[in-house]
N, C-alpha and C. Protein backbone atom coordinates (compact mmCIF):
# COMPACT_ATOMS: atom_id res chain seq x y z
N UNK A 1 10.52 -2.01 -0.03
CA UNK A 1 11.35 -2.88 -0.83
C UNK A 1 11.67 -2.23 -2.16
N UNK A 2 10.58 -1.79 -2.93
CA UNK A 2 10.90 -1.37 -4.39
C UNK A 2 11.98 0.22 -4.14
N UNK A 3 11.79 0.86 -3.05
CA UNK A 3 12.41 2.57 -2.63
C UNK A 3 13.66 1.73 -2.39
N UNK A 4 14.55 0.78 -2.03
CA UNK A 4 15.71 -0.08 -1.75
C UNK A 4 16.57 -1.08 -3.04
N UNK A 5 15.22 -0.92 -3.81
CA UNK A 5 15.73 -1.33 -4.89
C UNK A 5 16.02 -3.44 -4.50
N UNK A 6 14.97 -3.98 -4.07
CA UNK A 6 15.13 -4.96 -3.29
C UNK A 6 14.09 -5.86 -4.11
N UNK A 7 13.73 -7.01 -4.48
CA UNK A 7 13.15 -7.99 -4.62
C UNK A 7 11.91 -8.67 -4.15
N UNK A 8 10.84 -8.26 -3.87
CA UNK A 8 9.97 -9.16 -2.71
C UNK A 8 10.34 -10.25 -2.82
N UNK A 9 10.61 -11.43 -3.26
CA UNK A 9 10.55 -12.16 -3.25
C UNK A 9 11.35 -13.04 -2.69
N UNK A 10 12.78 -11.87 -2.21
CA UNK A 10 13.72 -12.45 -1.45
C UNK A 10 13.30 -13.11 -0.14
N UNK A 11 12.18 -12.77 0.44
CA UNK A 11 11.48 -12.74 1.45
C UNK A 11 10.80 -13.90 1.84
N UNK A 12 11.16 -14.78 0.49
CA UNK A 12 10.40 -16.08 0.05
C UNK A 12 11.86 -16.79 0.35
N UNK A 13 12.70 -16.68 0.35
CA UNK A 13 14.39 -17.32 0.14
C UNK A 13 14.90 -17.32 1.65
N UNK A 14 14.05 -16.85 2.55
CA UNK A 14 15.17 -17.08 3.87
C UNK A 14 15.37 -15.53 4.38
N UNK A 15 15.44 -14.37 3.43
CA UNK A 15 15.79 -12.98 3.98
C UNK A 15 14.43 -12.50 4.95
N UNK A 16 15.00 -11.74 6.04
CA UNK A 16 13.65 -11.38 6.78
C UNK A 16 13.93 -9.77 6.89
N UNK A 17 13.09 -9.31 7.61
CA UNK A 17 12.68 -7.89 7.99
C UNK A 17 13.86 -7.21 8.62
N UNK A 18 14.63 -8.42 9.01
CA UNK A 18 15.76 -8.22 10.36
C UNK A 18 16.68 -7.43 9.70
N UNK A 19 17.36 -8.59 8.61
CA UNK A 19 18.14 -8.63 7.60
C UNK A 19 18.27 -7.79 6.97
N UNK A 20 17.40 -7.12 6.17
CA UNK A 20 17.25 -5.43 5.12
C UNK A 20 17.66 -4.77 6.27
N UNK A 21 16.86 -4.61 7.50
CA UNK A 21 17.20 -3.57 8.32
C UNK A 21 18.62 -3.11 8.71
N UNK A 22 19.45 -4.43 8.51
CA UNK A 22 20.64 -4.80 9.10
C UNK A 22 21.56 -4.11 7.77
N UNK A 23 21.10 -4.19 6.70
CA UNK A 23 21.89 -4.35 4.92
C UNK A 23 21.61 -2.63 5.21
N UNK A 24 20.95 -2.10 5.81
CA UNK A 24 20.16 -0.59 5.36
C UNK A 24 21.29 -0.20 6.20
N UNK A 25 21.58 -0.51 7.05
CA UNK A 25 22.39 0.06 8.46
C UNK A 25 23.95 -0.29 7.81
N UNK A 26 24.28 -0.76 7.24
CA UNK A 26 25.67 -1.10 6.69
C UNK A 26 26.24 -0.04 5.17
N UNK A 27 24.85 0.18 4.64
CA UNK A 27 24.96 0.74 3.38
C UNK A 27 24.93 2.33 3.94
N UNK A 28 24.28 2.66 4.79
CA UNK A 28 23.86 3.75 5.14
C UNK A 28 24.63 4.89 6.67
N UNK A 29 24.69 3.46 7.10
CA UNK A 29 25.66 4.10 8.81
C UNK A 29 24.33 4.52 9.82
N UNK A 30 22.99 4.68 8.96
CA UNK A 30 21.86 4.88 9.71
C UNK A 30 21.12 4.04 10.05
N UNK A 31 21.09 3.81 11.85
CA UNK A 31 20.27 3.07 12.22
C UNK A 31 18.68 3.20 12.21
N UNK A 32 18.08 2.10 11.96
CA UNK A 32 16.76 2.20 12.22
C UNK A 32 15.98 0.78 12.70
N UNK A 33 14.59 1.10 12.90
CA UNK A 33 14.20 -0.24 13.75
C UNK A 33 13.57 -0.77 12.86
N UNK A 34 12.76 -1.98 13.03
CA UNK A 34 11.96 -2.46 12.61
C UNK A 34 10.57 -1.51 11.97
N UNK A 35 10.21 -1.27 13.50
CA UNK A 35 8.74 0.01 13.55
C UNK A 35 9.01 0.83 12.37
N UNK A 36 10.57 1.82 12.24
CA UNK A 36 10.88 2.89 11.55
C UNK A 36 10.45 2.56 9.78
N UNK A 37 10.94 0.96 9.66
CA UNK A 37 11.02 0.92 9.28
C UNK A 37 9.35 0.57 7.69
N UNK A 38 9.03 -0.19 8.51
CA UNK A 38 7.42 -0.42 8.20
C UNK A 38 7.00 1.30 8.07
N UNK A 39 7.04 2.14 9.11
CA UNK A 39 6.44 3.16 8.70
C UNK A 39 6.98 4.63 7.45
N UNK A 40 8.02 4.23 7.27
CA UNK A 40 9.05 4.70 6.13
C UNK A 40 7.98 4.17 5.28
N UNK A 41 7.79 2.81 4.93
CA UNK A 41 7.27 2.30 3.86
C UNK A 41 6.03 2.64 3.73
N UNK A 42 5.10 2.95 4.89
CA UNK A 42 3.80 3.58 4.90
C UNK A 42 3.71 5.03 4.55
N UNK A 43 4.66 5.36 4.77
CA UNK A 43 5.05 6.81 4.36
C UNK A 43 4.96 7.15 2.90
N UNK A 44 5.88 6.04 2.68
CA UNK A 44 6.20 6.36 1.00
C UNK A 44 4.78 5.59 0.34
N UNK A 45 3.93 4.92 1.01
CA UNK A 45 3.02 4.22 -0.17
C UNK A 45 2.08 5.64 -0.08
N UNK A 46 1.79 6.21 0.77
CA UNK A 46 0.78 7.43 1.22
C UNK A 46 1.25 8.45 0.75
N UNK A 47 2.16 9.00 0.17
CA UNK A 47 2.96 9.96 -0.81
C UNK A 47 2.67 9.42 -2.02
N UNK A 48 3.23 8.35 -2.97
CA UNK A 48 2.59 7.31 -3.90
C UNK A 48 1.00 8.03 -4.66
N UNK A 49 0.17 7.53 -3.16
CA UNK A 49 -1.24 7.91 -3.36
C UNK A 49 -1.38 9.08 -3.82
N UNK A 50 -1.08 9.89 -2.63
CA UNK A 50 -1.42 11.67 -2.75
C UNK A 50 -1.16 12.22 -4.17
N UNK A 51 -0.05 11.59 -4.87
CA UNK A 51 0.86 12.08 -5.98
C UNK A 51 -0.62 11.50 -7.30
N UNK A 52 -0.85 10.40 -6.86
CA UNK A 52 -1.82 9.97 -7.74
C UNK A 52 -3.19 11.11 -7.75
N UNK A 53 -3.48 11.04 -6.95
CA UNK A 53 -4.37 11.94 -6.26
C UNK A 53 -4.64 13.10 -7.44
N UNK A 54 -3.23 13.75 -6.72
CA UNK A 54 -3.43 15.32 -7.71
C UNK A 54 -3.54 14.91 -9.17
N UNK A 55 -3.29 13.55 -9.55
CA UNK A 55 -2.96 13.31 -11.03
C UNK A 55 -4.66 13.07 -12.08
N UNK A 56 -5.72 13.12 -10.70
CA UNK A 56 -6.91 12.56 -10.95
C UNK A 56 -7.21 11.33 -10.52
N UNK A 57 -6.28 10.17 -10.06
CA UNK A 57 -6.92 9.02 -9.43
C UNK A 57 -7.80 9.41 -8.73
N UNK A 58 -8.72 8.23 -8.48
CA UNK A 58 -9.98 8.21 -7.61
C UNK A 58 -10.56 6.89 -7.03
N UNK A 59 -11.23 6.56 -6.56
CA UNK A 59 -11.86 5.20 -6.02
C UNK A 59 -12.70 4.83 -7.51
N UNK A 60 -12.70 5.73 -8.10
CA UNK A 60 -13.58 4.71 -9.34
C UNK A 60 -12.35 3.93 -10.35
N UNK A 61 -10.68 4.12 -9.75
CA UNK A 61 -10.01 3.63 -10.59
C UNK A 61 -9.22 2.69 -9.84
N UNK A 62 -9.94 2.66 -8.62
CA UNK A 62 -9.57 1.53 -7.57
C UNK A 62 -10.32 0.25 -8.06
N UNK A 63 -9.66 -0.56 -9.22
CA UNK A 63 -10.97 -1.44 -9.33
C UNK A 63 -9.88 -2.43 -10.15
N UNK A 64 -10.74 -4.26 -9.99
CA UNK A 64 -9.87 -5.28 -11.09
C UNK A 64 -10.62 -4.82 -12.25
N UNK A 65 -9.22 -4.97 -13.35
CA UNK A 65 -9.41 -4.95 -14.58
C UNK A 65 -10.77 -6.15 -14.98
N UNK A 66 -10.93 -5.61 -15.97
CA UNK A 66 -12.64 -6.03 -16.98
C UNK A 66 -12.82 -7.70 -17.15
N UNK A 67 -11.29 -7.80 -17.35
CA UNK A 67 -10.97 -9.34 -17.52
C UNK A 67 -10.90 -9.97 -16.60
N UNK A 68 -10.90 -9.68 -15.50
CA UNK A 68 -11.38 -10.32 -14.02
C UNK A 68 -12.39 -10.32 -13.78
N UNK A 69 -12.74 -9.16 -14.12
CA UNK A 69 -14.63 -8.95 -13.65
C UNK A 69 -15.48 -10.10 -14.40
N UNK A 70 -15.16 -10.55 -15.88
CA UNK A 70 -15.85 -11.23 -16.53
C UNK A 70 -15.53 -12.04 -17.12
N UNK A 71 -14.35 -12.95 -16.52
CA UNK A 71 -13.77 -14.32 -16.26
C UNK A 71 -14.71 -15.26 -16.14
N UNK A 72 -14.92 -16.59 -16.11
CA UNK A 72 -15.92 -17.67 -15.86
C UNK A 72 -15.16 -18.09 -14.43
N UNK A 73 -15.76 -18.39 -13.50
CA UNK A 73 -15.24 -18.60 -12.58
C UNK A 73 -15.99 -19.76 -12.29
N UNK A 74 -15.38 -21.06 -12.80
CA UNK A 74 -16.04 -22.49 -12.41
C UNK A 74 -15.28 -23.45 -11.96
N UNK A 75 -15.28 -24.21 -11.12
CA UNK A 75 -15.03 -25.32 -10.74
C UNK A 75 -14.72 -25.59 -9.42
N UNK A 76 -13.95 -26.67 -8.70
CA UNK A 76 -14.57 -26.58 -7.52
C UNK A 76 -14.13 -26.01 -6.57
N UNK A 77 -14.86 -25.46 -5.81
CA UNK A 77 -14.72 -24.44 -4.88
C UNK A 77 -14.78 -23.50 -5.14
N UNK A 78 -15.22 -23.15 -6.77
CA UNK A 78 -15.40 -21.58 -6.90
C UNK A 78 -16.60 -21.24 -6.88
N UNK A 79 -16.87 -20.10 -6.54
CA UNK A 79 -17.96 -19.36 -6.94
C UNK A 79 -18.63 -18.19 -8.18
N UNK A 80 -19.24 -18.77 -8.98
CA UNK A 80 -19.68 -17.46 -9.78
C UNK A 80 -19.40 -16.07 -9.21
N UNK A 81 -20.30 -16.02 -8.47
CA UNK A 81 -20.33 -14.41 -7.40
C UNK A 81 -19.05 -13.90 -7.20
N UNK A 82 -19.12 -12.82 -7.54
CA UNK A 82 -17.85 -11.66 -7.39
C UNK A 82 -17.95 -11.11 -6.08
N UNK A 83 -17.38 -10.93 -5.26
CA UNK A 83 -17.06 -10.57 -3.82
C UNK A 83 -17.46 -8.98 -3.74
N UNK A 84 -18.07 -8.64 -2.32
CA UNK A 84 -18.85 -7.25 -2.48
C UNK A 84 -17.36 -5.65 -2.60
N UNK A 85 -17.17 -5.85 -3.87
CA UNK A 85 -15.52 -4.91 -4.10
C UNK A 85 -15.88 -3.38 -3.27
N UNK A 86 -17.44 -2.90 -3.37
CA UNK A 86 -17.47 -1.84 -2.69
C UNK A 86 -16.86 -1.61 -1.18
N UNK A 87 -17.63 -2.62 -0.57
CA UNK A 87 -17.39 -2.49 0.85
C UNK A 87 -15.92 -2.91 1.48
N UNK A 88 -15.37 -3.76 0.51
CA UNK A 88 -14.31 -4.23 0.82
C UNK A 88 -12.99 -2.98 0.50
N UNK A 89 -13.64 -2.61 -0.43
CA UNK A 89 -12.58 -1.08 -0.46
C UNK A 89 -13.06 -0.22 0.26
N UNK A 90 -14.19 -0.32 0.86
CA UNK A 90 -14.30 1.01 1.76
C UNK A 90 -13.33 0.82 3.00
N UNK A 91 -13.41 -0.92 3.17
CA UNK A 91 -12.86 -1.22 4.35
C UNK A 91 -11.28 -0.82 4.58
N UNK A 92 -10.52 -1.33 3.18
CA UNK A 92 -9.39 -1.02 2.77
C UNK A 92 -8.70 0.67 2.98
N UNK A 93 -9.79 1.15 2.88
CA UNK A 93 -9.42 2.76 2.62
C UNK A 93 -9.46 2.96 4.21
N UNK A 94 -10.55 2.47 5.33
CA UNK A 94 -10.18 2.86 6.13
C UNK A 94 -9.36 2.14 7.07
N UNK A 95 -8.62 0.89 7.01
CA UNK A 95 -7.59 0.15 7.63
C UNK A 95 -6.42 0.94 6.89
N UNK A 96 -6.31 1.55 5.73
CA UNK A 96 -5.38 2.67 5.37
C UNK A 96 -5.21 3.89 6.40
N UNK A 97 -6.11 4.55 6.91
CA UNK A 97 -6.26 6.04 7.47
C UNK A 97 -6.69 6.96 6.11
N UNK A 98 -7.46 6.23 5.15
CA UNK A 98 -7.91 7.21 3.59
C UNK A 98 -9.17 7.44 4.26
N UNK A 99 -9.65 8.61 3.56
CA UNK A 99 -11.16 8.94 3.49
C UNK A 99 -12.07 7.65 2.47
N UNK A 100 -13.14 7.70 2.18
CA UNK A 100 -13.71 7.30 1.59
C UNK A 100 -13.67 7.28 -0.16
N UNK A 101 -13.45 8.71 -0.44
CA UNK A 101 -12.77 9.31 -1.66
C UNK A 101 -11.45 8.16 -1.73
N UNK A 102 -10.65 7.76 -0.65
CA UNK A 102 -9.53 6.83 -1.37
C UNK A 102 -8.43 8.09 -0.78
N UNK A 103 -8.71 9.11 -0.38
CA UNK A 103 -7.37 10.13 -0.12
C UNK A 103 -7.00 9.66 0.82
N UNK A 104 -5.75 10.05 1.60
CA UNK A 104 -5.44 10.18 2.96
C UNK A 104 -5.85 11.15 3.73
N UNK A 105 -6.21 10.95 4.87
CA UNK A 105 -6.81 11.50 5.83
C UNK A 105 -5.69 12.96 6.60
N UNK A 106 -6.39 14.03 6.82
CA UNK A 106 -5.01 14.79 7.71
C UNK A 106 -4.49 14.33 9.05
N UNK A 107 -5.59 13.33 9.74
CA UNK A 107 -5.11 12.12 11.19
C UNK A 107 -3.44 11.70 10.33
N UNK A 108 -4.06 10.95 9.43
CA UNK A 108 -3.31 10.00 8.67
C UNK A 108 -1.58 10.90 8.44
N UNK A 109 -1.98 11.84 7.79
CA UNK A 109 -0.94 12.79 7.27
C UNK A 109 0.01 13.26 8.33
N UNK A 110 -0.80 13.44 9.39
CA UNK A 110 -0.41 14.18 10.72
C UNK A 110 0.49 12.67 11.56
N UNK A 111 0.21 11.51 11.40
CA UNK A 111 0.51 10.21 11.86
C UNK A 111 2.11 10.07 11.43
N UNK A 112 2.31 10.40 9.92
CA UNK A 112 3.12 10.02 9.60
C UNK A 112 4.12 11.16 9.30
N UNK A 113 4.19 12.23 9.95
CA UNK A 113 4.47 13.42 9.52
C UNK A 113 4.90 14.02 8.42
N UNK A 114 3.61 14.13 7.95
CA UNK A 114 3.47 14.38 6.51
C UNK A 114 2.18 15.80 6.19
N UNK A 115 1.89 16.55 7.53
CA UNK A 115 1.11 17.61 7.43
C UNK A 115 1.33 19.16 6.64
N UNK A 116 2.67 19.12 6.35
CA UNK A 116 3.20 19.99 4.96
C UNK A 116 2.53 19.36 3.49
N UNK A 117 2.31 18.46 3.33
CA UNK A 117 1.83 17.27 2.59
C UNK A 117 0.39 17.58 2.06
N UNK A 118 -0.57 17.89 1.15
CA UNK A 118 -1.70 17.46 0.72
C UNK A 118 -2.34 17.34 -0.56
N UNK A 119 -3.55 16.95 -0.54
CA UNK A 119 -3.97 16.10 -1.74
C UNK A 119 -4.65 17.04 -2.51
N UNK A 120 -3.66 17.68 -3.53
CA UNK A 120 -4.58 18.42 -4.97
C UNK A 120 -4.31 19.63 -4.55
């Protein structure tokens, strides 16, 4: 959406997946599918990363800001307890195809053909 110069939120208004695909194919003359299209976008968030990557990002900067961390979290239905952020980003990194480090993987790289492609 943001590489299209597009709105999320249109997405909230009635526009669907169909629709961009359809606007992409009119602006462009190039067809593409649905699939193509999701993985374009996986493409570009995993380039995104890598770029961060070489810049020094890391999993220690994978994290909510301070003011989340030490918010009061009361009333009902909340819980004090902060949710286990480790494991849940480990999980994240690997429903990504990232290593543990938070990189992308060469599976990953190789998935999206992106093996000219690497981190640092």
């Amino acid at each position: 959406m943001d590489s299209l110069k597009l709105c999320k939120f249109i997405l909230f208004g009635g526009v669907t997946i169909t629709d961009i695909v359809k606007w992409y194919y009119h602006v462009t003359g190039k067809e593409m599918t649905i699939d193509n299209f999701a993985k374009t976008g996986e493409r570009i968030f995993n380039l995104k990363r890598l770029y961060n990557v070489r810049l020094g990002i890391s999993r220690k900067d994978d994290f909510l800001p301070f003011r989340f961390l030490t918010l009061k979290r009361v009333g009902k239905g909340l819980t004090p307890n902060l949710p286990p952020f480790g494991q849940m980003l480990s999980e994240y990194y690997e429903y990504r195809g990232w290593s543990e480090d938070g990189i992308p993987t060469p599976e990953k790289l190789k998935e999206l053909g992106l093996v000219k492609v690497r981190a640092g």
